[in-house]
N, C-alpha and C. Protein backbone atom coordinates (compact mmCIF):
# COMPACT_ATOMS: atom_id res chain seq x y z
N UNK A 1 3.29 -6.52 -7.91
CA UNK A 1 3.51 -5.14 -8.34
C UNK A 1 2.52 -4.23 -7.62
N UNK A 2 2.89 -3.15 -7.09
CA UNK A 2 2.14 -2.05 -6.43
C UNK A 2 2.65 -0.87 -7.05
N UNK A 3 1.14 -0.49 -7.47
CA UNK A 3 0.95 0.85 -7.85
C UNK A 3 0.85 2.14 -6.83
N UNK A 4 1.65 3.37 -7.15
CA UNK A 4 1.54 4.31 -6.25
C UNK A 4 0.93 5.97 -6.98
N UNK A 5 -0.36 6.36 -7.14
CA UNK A 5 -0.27 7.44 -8.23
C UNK A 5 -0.69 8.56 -7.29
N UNK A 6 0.53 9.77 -7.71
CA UNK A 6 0.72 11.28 -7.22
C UNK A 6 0.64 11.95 -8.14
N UNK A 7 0.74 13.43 -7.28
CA UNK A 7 0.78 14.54 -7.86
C UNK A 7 -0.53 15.48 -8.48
N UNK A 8 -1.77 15.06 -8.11
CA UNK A 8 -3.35 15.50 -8.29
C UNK A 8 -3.38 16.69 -7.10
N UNK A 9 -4.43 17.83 -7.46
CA UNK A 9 -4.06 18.62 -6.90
C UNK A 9 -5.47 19.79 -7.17
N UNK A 10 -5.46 20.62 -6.77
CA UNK A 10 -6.36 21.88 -7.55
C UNK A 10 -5.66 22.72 -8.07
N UNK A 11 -6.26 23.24 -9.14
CA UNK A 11 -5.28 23.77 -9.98
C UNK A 11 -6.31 24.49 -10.85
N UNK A 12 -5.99 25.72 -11.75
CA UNK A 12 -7.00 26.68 -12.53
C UNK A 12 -6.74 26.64 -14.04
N UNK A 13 -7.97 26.79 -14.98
CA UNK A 13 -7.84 26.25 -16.03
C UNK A 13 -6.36 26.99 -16.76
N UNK A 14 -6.27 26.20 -17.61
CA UNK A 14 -4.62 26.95 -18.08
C UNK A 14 -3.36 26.57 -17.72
N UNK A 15 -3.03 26.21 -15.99
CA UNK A 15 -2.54 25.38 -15.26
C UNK A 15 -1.78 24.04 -16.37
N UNK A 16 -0.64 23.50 -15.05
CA UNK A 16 0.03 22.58 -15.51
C UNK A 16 -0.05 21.72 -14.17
N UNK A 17 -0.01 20.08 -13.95
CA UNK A 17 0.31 19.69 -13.41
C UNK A 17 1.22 17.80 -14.27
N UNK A 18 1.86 17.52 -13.13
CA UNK A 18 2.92 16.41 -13.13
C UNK A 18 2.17 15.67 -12.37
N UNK A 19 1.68 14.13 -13.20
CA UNK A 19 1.64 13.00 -12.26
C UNK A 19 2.34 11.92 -12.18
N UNK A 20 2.66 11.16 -11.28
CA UNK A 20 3.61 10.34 -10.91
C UNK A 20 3.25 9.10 -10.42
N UNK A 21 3.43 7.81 -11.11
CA UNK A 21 3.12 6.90 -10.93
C UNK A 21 4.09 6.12 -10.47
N UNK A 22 4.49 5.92 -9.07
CA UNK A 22 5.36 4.49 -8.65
C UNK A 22 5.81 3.69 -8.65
N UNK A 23 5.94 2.43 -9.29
CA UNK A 23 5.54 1.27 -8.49
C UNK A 23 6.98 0.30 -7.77
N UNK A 24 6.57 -0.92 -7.41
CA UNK A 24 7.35 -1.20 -6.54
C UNK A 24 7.84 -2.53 -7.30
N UNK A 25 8.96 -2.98 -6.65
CA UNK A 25 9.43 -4.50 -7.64
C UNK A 25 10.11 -4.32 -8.30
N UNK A 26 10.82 -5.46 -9.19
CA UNK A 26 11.96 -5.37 -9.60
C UNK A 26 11.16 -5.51 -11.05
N UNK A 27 9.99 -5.87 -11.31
CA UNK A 27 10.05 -5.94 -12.71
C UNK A 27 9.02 -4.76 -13.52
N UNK A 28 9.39 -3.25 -12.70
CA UNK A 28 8.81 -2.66 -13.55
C UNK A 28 9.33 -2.34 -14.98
N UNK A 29 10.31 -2.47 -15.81
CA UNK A 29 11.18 -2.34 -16.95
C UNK A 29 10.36 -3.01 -17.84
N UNK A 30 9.58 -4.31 -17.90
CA UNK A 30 9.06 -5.22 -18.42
C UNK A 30 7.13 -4.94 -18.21
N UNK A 31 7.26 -3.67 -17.07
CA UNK A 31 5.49 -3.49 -17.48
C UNK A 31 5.28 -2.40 -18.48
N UNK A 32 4.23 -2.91 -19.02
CA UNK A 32 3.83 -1.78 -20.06
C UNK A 32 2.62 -0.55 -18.86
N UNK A 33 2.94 0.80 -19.01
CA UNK A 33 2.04 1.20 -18.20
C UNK A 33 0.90 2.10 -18.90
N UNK A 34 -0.24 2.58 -18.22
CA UNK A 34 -1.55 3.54 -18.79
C UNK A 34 -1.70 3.90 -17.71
N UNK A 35 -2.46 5.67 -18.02
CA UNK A 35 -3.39 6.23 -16.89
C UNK A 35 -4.26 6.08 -17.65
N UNK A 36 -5.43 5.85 -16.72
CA UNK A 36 -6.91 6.07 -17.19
C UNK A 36 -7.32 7.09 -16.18
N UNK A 37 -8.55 7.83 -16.50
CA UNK A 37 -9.44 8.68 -15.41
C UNK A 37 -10.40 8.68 -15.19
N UNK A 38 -11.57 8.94 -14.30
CA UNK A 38 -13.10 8.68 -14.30
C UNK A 38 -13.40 10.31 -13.60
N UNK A 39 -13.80 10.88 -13.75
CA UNK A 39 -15.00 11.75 -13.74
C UNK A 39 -16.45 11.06 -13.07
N UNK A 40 -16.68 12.37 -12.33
CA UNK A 40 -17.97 11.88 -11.45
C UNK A 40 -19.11 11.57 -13.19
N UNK A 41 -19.69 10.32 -12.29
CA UNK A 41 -20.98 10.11 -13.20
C UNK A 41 -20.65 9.37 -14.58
N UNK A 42 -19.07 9.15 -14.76
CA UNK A 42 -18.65 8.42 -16.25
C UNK A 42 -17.88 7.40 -15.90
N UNK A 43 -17.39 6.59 -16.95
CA UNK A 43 -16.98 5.65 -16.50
C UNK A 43 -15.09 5.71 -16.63
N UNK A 44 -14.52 5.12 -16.51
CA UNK A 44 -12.91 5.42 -16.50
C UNK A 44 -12.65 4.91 -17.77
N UNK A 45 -11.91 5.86 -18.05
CA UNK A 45 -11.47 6.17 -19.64
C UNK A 45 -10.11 6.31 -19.65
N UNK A 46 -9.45 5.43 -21.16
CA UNK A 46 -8.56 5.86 -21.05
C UNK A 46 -7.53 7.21 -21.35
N UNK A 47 -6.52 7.43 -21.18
CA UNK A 47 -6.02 8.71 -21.24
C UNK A 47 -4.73 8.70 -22.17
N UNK A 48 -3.31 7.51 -21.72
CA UNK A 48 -2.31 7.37 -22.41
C UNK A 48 -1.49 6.44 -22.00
N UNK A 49 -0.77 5.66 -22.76
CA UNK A 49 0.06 4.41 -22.12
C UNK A 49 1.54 4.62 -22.76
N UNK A 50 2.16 3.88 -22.24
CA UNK A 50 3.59 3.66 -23.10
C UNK A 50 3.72 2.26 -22.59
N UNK A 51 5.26 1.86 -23.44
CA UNK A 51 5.28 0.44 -23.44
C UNK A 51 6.41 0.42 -22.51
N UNK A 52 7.31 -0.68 -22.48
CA UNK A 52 7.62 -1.03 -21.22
C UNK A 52 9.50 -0.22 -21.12
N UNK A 53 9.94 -0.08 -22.62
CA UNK A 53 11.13 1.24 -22.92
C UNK A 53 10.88 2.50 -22.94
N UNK A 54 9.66 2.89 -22.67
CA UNK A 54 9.45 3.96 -23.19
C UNK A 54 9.37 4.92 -24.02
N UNK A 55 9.69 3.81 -25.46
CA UNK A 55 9.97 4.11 -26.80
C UNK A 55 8.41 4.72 -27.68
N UNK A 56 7.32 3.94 -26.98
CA UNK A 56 6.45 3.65 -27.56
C UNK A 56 5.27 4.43 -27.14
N UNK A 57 4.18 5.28 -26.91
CA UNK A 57 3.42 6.33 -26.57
C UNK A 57 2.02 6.30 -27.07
N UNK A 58 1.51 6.25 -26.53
CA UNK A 58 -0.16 6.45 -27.34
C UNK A 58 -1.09 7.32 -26.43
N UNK A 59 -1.73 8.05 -26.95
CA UNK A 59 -3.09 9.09 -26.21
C UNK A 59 -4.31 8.50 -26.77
N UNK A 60 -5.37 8.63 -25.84
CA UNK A 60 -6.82 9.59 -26.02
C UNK A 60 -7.02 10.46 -27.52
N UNK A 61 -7.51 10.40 -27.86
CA UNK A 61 -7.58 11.79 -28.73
C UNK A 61 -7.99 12.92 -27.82
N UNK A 62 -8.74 12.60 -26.95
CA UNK A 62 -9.46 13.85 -26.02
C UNK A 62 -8.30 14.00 -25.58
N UNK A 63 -7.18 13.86 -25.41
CA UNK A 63 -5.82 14.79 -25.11
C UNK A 63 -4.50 14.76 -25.74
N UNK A 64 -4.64 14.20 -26.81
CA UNK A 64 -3.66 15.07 -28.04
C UNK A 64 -3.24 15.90 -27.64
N UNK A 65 -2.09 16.44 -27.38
CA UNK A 65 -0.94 17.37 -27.70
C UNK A 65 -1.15 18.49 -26.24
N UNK A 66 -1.89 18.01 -25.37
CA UNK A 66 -1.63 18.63 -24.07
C UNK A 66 -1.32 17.61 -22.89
N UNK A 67 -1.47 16.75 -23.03
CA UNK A 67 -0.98 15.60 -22.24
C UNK A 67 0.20 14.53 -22.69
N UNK A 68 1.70 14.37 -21.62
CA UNK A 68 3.18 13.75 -22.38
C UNK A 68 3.02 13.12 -21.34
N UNK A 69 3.21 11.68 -21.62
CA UNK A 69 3.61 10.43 -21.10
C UNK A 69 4.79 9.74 -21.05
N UNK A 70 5.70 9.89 -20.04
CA UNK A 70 7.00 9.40 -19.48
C UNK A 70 7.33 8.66 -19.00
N UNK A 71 8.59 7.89 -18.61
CA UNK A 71 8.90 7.03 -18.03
C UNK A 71 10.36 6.76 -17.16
N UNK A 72 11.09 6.75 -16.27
CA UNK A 72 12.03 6.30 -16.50
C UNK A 72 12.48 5.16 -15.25
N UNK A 73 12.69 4.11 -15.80
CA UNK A 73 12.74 3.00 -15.27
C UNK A 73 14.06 3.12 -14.66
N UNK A 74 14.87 3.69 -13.94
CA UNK A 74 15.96 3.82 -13.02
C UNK A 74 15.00 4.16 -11.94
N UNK A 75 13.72 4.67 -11.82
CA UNK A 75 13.37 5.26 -10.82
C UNK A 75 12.01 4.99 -10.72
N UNK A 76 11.56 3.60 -11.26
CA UNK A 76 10.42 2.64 -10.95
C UNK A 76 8.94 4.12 -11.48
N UNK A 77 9.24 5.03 -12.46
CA UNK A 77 8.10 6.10 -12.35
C UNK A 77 7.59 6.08 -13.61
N UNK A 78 6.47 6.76 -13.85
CA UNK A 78 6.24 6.75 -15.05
C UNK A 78 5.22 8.29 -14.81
N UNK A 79 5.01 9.46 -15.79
CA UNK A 79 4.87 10.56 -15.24
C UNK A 79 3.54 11.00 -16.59
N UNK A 80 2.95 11.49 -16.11
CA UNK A 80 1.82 12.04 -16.85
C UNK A 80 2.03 13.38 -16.73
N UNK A 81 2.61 14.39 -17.94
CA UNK A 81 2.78 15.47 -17.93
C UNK A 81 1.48 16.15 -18.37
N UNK A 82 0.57 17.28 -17.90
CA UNK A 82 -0.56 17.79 -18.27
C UNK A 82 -0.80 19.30 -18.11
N UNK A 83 -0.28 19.74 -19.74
CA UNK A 83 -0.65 21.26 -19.80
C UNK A 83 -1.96 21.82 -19.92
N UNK A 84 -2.31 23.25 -20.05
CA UNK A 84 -3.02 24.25 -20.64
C UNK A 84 -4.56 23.05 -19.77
N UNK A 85 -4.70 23.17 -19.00
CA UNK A 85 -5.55 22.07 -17.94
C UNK A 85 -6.96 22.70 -18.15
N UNK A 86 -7.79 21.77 -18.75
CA UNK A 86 -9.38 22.49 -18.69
C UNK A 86 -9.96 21.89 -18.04
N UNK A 87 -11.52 22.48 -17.78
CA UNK A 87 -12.07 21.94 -16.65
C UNK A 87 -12.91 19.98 -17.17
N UNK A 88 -12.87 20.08 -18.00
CA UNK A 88 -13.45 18.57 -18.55
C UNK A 88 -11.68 16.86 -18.36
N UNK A 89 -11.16 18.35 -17.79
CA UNK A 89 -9.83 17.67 -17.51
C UNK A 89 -9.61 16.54 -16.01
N UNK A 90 -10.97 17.46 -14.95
CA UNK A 90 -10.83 16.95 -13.70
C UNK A 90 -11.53 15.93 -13.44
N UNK A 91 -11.20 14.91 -12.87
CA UNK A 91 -11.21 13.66 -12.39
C UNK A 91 -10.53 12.92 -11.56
N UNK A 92 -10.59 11.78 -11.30
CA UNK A 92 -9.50 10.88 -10.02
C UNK A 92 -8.90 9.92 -11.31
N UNK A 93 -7.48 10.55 -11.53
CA UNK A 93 -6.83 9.57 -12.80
C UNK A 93 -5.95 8.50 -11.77
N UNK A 94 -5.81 7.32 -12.64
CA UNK A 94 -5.39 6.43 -12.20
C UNK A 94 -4.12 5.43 -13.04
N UNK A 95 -3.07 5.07 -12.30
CA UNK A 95 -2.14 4.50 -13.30
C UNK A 95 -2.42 2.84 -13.03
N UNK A 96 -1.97 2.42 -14.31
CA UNK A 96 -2.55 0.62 -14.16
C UNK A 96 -1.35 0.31 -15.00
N UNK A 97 -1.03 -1.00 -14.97
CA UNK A 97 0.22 -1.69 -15.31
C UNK A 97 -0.44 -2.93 -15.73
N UNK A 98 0.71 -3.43 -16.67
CA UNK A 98 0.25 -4.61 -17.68
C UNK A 98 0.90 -5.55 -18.08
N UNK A 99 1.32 -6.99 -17.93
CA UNK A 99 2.58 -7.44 -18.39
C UNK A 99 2.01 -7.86 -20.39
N UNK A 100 2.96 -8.30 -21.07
CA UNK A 100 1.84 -8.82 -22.71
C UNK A 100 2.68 -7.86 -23.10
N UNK A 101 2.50 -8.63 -24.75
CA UNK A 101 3.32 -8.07 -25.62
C UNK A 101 2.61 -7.41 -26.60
N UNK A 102 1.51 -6.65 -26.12
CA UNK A 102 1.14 -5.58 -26.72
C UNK A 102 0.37 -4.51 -25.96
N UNK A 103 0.61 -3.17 -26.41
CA UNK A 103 -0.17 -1.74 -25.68
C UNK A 103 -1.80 -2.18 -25.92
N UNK A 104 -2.21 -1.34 -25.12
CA UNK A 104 -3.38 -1.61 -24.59
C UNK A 104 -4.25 -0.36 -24.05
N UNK A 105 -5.29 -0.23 -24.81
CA UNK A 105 -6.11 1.40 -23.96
C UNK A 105 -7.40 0.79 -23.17
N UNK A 106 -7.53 -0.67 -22.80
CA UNK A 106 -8.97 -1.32 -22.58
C UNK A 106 -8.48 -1.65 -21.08
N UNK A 107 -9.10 -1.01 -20.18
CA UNK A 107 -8.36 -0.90 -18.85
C UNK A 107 -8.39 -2.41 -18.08
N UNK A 108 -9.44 -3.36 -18.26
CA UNK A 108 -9.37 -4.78 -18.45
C UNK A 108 -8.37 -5.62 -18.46
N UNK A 109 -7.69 -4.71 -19.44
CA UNK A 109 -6.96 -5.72 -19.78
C UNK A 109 -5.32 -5.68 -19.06
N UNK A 110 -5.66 -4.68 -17.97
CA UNK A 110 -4.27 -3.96 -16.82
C UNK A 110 -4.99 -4.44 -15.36
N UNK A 111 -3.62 -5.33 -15.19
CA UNK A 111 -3.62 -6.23 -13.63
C UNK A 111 -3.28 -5.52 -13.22
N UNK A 112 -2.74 -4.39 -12.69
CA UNK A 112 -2.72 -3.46 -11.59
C UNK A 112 -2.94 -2.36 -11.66
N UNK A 113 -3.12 -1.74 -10.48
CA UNK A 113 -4.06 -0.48 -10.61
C UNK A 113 -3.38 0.38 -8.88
N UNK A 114 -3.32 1.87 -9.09
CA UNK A 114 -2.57 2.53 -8.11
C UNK A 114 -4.09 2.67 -7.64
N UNK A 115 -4.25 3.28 -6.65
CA UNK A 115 -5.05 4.21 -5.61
C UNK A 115 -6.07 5.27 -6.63
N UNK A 116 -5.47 6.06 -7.20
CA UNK A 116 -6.14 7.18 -8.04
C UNK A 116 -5.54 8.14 -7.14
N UNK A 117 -5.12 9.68 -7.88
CA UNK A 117 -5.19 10.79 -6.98
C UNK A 117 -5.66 11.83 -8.23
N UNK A 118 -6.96 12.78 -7.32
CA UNK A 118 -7.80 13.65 -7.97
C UNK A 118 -7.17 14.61 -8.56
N UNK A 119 -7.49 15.06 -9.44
CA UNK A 119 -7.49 16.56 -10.42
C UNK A 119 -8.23 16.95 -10.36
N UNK A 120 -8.61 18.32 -10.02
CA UNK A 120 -9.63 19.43 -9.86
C UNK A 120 -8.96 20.24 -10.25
N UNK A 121 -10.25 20.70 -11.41
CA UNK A 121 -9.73 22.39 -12.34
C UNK A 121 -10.99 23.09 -12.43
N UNK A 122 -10.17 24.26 -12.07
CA UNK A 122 -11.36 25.38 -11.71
C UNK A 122 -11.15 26.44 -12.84
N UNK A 123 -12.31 26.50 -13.06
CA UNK A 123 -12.53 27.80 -14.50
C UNK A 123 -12.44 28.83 -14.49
């Protein structure tokens, strides 16, 4: 499985951006996926996962109700929607994939991992 994560960008607080996670293979339907993000100087945290229908959704509390987590497996993607963008928002987020029959926010515990692409928000 290869991870591909887009759509990071500069952008001003208030701002919206779409990220887009890839991957390749026939058995993405069956991965459960998460972004996590790291910020200079912290460690990578998680952000939000869903399970492998996309039925299933979990956040951060640090982004409750401004950050929607998508999926749609016709098109191998899974999409990190991110409104009203503050600056404690920017970092190099990253999507990771997981096979197991349960969600997961402990980044450990996700065998694959995309590239990262940065978010920068300016105040």
């Amino acid at each position: 499985v290869q991870l591909q994560a887009s759509g990071g960008g500069l952008v001003q607080a208030g701002d919206s951006l779409r990220l887009s996670c890839t991957a390749s293979g026939r058995t993405f339907d069956t991965l459960r996926v998460g972004w996590f993000r790291q910020a200079p100087g912290k460690e990578r945290a998680f952000v939000a996962g869903v399970s492998w229908s996309g039925m299933k959704t979990y956040y951060a509390d640090s982004v409750k109700g401004h950050v929607t987590i998508s999926r749609d497996n016709t098109k191998n993607v899974v999409y990190l929607q991110m409104n009203n963008l503050r600056p404690e928002d920017a970092a190099v987020y990253y999507c990771a994939a997981r096979f197991g029959w349960h969600n997961s926010i402990v980044s450990s515990e996700y065998s694959y991992w995309g590239q990262g692409t940065l978010v920068t928000v300016s105040s």
